[in-house]
C-alpha atoms as a PDB file:
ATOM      1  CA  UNK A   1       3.146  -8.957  16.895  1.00  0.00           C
ATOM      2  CA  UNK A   2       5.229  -7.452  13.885  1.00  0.00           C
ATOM      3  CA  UNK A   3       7.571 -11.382  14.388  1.00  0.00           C
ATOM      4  CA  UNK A   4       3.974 -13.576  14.560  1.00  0.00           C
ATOM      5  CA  UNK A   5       2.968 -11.409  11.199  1.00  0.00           C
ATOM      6  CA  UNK A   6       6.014 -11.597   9.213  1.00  0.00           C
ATOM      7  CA  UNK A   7       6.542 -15.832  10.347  1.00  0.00           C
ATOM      8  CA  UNK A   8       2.672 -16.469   9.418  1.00  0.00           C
ATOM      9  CA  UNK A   9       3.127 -14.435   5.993  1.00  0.00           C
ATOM     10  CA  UNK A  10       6.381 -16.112   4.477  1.00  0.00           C
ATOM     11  CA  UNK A  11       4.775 -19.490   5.193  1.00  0.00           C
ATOM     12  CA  UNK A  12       4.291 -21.477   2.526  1.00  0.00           C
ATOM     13  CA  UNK A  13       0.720 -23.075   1.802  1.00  0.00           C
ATOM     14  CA  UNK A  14      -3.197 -21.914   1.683  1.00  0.00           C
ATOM     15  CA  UNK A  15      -3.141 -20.120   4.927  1.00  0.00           C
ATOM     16  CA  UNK A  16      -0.713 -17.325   3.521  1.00  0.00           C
ATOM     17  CA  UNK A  17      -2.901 -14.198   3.358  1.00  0.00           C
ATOM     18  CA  UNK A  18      -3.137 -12.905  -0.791  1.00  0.00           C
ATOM     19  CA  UNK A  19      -3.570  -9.674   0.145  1.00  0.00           C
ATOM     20  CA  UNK A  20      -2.810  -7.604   3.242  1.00  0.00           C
ATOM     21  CA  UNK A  21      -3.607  -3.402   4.568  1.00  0.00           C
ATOM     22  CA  UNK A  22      -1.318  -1.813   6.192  1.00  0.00           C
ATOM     23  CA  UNK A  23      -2.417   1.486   7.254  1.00  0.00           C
ATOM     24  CA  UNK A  24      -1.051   4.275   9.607  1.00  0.00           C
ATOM     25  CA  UNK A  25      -0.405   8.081  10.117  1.00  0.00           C
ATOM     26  CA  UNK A  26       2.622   9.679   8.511  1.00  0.00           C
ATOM     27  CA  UNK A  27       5.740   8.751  10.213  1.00  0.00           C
ATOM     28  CA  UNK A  28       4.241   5.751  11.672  1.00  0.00           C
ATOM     29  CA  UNK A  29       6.095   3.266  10.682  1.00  0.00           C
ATOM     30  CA  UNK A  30       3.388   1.715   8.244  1.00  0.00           C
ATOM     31  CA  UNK A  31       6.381   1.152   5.335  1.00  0.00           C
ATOM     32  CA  UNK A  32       8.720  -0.666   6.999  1.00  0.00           C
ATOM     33  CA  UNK A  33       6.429  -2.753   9.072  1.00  0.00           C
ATOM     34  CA  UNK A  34       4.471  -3.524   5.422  1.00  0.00           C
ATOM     35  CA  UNK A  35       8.462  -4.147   3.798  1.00  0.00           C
ATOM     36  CA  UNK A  36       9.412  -6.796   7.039  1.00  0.00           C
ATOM     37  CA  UNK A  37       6.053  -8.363   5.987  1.00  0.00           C
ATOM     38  CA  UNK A  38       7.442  -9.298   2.241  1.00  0.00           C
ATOM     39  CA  UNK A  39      11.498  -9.835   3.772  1.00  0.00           C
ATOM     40  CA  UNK A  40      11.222 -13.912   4.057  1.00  0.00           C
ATOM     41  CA  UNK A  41      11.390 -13.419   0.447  1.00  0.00           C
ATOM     42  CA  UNK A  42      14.577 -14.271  -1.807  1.00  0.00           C
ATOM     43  CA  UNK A  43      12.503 -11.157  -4.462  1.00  0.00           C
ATOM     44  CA  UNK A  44       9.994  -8.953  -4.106  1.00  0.00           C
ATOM     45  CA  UNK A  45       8.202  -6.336  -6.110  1.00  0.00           C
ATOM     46  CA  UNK A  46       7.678  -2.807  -5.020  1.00  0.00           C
ATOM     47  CA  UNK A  47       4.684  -0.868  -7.080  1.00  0.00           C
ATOM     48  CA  UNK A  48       5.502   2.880  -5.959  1.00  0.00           C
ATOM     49  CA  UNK A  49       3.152   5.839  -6.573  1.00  0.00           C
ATOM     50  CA  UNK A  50       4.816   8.710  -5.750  1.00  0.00           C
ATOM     51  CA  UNK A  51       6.429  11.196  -7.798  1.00  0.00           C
ATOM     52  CA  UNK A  52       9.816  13.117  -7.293  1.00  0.00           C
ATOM     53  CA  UNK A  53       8.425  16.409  -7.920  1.00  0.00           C
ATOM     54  CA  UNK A  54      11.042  18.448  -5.473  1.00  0.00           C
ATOM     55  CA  UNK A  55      14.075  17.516  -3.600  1.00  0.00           C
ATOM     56  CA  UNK A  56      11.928  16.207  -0.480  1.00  0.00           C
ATOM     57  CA  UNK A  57      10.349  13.774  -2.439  1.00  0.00           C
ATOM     58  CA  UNK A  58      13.433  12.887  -4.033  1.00  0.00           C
ATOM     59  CA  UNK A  59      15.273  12.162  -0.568  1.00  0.00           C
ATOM     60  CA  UNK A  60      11.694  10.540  -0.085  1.00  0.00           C
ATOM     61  CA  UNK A  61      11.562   7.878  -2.641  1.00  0.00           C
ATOM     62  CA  UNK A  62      15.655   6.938  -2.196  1.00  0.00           C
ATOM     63  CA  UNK A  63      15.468   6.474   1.860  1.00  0.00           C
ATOM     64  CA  UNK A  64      13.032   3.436   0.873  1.00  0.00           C
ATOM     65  CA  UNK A  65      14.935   2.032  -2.172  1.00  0.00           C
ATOM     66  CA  UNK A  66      17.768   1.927   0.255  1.00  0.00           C
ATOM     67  CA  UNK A  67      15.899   0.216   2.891  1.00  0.00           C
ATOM     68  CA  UNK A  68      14.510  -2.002   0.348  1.00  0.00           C
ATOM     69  CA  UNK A  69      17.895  -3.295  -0.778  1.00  0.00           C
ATOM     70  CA  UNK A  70      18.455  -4.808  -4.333  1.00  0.00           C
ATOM     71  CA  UNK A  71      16.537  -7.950  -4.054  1.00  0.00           C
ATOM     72  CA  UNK A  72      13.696  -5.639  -4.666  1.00  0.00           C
ATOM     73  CA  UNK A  73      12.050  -4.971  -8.255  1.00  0.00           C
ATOM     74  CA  UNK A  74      10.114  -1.828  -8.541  1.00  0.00           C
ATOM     75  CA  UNK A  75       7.199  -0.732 -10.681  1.00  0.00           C
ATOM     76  CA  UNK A  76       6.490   2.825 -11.028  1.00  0.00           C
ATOM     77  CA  UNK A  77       2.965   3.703 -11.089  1.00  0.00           C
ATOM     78  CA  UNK A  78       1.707   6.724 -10.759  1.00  0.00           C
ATOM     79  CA  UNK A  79      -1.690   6.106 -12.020  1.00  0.00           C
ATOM     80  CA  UNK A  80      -2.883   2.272 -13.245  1.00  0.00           C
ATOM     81  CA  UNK A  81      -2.300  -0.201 -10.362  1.00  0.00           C
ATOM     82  CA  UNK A  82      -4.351  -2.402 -12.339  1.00  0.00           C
ATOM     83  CA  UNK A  83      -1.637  -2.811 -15.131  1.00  0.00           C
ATOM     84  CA  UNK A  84       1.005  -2.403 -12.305  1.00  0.00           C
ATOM     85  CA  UNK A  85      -0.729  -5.503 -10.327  1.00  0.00           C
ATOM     86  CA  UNK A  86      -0.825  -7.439 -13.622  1.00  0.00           C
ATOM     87  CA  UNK A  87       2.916  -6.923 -14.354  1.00  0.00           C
ATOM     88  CA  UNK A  88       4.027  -7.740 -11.157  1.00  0.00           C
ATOM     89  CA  UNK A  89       1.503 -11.174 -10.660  1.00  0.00           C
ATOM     90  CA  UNK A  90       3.424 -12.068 -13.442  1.00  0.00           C
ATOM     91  CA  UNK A  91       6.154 -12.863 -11.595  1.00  0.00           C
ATOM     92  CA  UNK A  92       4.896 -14.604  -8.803  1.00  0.00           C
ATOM     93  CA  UNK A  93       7.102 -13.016  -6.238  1.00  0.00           C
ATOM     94  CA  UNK A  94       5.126 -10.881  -3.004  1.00  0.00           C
ATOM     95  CA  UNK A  95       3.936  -7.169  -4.125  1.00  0.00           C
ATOM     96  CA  UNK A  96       4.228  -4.084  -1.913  1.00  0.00           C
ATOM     97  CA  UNK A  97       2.043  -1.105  -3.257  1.00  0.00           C
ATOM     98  CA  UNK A  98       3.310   2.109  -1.508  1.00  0.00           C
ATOM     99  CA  UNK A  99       1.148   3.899  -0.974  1.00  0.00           C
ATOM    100  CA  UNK A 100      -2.581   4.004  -2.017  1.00  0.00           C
ATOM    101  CA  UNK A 101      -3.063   8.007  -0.412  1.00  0.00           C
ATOM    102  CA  UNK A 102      -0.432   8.713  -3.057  1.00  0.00           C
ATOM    103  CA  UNK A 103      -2.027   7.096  -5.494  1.00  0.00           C
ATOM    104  CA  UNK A 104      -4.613   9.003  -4.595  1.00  0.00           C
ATOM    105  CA  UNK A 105      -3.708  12.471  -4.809  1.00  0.00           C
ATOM    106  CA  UNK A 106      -2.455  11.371  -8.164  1.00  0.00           C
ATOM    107  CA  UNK A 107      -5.504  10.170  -9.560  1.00  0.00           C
ATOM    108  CA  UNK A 108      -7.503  13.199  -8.018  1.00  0.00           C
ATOM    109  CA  UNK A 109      -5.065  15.377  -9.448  1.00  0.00           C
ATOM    110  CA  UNK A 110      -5.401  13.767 -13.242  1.00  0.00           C
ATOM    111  CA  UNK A 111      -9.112  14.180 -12.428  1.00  0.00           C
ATOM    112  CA  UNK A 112      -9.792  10.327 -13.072  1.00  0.00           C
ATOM    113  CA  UNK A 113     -13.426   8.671 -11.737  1.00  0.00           C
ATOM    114  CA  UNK A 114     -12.238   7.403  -7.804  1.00  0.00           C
ATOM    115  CA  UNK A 115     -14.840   5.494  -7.514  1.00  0.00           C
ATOM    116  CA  UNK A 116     -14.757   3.553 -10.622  1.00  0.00           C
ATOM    117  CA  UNK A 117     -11.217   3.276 -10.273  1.00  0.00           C
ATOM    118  CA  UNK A 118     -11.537   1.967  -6.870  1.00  0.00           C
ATOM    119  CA  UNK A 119     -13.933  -0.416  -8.135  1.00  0.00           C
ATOM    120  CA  UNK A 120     -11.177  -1.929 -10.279  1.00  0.00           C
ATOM    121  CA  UNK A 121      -8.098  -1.774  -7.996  1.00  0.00           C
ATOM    122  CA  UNK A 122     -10.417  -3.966  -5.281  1.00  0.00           C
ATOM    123  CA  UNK A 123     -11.499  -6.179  -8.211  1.00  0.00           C
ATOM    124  CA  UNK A 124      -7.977  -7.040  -9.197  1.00  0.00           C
ATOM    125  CA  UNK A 125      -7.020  -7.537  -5.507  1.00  0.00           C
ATOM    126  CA  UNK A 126      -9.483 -10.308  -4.812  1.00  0.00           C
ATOM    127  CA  UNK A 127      -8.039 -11.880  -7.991  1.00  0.00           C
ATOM    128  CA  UNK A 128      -4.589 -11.654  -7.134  1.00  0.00           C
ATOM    129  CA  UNK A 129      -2.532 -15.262  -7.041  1.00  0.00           C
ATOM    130  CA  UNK A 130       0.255 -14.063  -4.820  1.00  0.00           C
ATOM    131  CA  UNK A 131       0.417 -12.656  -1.186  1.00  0.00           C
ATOM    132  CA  UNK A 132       0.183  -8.227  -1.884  1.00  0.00           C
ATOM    133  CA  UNK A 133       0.691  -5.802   1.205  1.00  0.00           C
ATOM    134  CA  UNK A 134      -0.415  -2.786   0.544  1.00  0.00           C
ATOM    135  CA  UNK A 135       0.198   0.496   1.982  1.00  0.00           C
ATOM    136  CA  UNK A 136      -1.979   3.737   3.205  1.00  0.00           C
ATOM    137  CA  UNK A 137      -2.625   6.370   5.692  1.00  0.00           C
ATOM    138  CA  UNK A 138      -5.369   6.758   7.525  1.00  0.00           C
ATOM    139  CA  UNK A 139      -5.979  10.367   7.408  1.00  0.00           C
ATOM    140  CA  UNK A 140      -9.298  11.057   9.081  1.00  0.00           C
ATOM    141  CA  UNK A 141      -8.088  10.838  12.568  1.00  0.00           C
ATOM    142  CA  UNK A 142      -7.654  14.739  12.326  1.00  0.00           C
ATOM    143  CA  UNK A 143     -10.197  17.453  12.109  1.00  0.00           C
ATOM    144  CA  UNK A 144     -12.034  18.552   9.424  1.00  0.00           C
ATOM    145  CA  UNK A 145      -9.952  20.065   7.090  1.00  0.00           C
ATOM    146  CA  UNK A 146     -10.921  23.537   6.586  1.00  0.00           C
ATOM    147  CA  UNK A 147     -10.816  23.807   2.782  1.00  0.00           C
ATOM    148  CA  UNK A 148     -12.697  21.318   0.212  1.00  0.00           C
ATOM    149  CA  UNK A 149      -9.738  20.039  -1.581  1.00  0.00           C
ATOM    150  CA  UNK A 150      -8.864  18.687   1.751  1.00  0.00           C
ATOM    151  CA  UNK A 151     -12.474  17.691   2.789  1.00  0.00           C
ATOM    152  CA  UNK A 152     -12.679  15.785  -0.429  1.00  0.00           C
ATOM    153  CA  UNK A 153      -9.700  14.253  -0.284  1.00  0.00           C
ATOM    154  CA  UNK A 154     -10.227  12.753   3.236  1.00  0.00           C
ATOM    155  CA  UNK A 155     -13.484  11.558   2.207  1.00  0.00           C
ATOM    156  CA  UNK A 156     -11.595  10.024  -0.672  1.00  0.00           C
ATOM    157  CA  UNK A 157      -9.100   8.326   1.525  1.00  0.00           C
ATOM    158  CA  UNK A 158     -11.309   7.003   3.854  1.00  0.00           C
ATOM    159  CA  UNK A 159     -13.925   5.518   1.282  1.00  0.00           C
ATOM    160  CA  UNK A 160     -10.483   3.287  -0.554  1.00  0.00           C
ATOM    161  CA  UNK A 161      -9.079   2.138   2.576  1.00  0.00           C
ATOM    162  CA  UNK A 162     -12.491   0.933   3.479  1.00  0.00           C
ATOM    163  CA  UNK A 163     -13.491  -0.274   0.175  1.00  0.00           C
ATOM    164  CA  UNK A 164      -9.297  -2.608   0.323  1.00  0.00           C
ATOM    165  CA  UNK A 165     -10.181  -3.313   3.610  1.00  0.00           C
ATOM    166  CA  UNK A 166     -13.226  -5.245   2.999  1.00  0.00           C
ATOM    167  CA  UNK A 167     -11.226  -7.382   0.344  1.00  0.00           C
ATOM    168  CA  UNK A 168      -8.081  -7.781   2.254  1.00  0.00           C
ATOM    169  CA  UNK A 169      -7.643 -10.984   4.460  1.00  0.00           C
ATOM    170  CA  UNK A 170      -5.323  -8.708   7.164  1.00  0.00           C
ATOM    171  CA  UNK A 171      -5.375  -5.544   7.854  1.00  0.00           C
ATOM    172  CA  UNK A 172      -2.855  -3.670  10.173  1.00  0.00           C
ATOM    173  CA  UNK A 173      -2.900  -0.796  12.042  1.00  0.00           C
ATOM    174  CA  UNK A 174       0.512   0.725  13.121  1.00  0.00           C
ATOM    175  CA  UNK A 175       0.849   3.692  14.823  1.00  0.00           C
ATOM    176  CA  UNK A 176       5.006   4.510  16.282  1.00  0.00           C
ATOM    177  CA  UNK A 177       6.441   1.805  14.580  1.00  0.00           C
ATOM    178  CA  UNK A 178       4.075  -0.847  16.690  1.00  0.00           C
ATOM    179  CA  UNK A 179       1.115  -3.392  14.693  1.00  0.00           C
ATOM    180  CA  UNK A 180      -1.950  -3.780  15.293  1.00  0.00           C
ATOM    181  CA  UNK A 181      -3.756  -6.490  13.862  1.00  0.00           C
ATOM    182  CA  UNK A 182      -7.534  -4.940  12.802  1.00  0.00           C
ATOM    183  CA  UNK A 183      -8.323  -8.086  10.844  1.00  0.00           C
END
């Protein structure tokens, strides 16, 4: 599956997909299957949420700029994907956004409106003019968390991958390193 995905993607013409979910569990696999999606590609632009708060993170963000080699551009943004998107349509090359959950936690965290920010992260996707993967874990496969932080931020999660799912043209399901095509 992950070869038929990564062969129909870096084709050129109107039957490449402009924007594609990749979601998955932590661990999953999820990155690197969304990073062979954009590897056809002589560039590529990474927008990255997270944050190197601690050490972890650190290790964290470098393991994937390693993996992602030097052809790679990256955007950091914590916060507006919107302004991210627009500076990386600008140069026409593929966009991975890694991760939206991260995103997430950000935005909850800098106690911005989800919903109206959701609103315009979905908007911008449907206008996109090149091919976007973007990244996210599905989180609600779990129990119910037992605090409302957690409750609230599951609900959260679930709501914006359902909201890009309905505006992406693929969307991917990968659980131990193996694809599933959802859409």
């Amino acid at each position: 599956m992950e070869e038929e995905a990564i062969s129909e993607f870096s084709k050129n013409g109107d039957d490449v997909p402009s924007v594609t979910l990749v979601l998955g569990g932590a661990r999953s696999g999820k990155s690197r299957f969304a990073e062979s999606l954009c590897a056809d590609s002589a560039r590529a632009t990474c927008i990255a949420t997270a944050e190197a708060r601690d050490a972890e993170m650190t290790a964290r963000i470098e393991t994937h700029r390693d993996r992602r080699g030097l052809s790679w551009r990256t955007i950091e943004a914590p916060l507006d994907l919107v302004a991210a998107l627009d500076r990386a349509e600008a140069e026409g090359d593929p966009v991975l956004l890694d991760c939206l959950t991260l995103w997430l936690s950000n935005a909850m965290e800098a106690e911005l409106d989800i919903a109206a920010e959701t609103e315009r992260l979905t908007a911008r996707l449907s206008a996109l003019t090149c091919p976007a993967v973007i990244v996210s874990n599905e989180v609600g496969q779990g129990i119910v968390p037992a605090n409302a932080l957690a409750r609230r931020f599951c609900d959260q999660a679930g709501l914006l991958n359902q909201a890009v799912a309905a505006v992406a043209d693929r969307v991917f399901f990968v659980t131990a390193g193996l694809p599933a095509q959802l859409k």
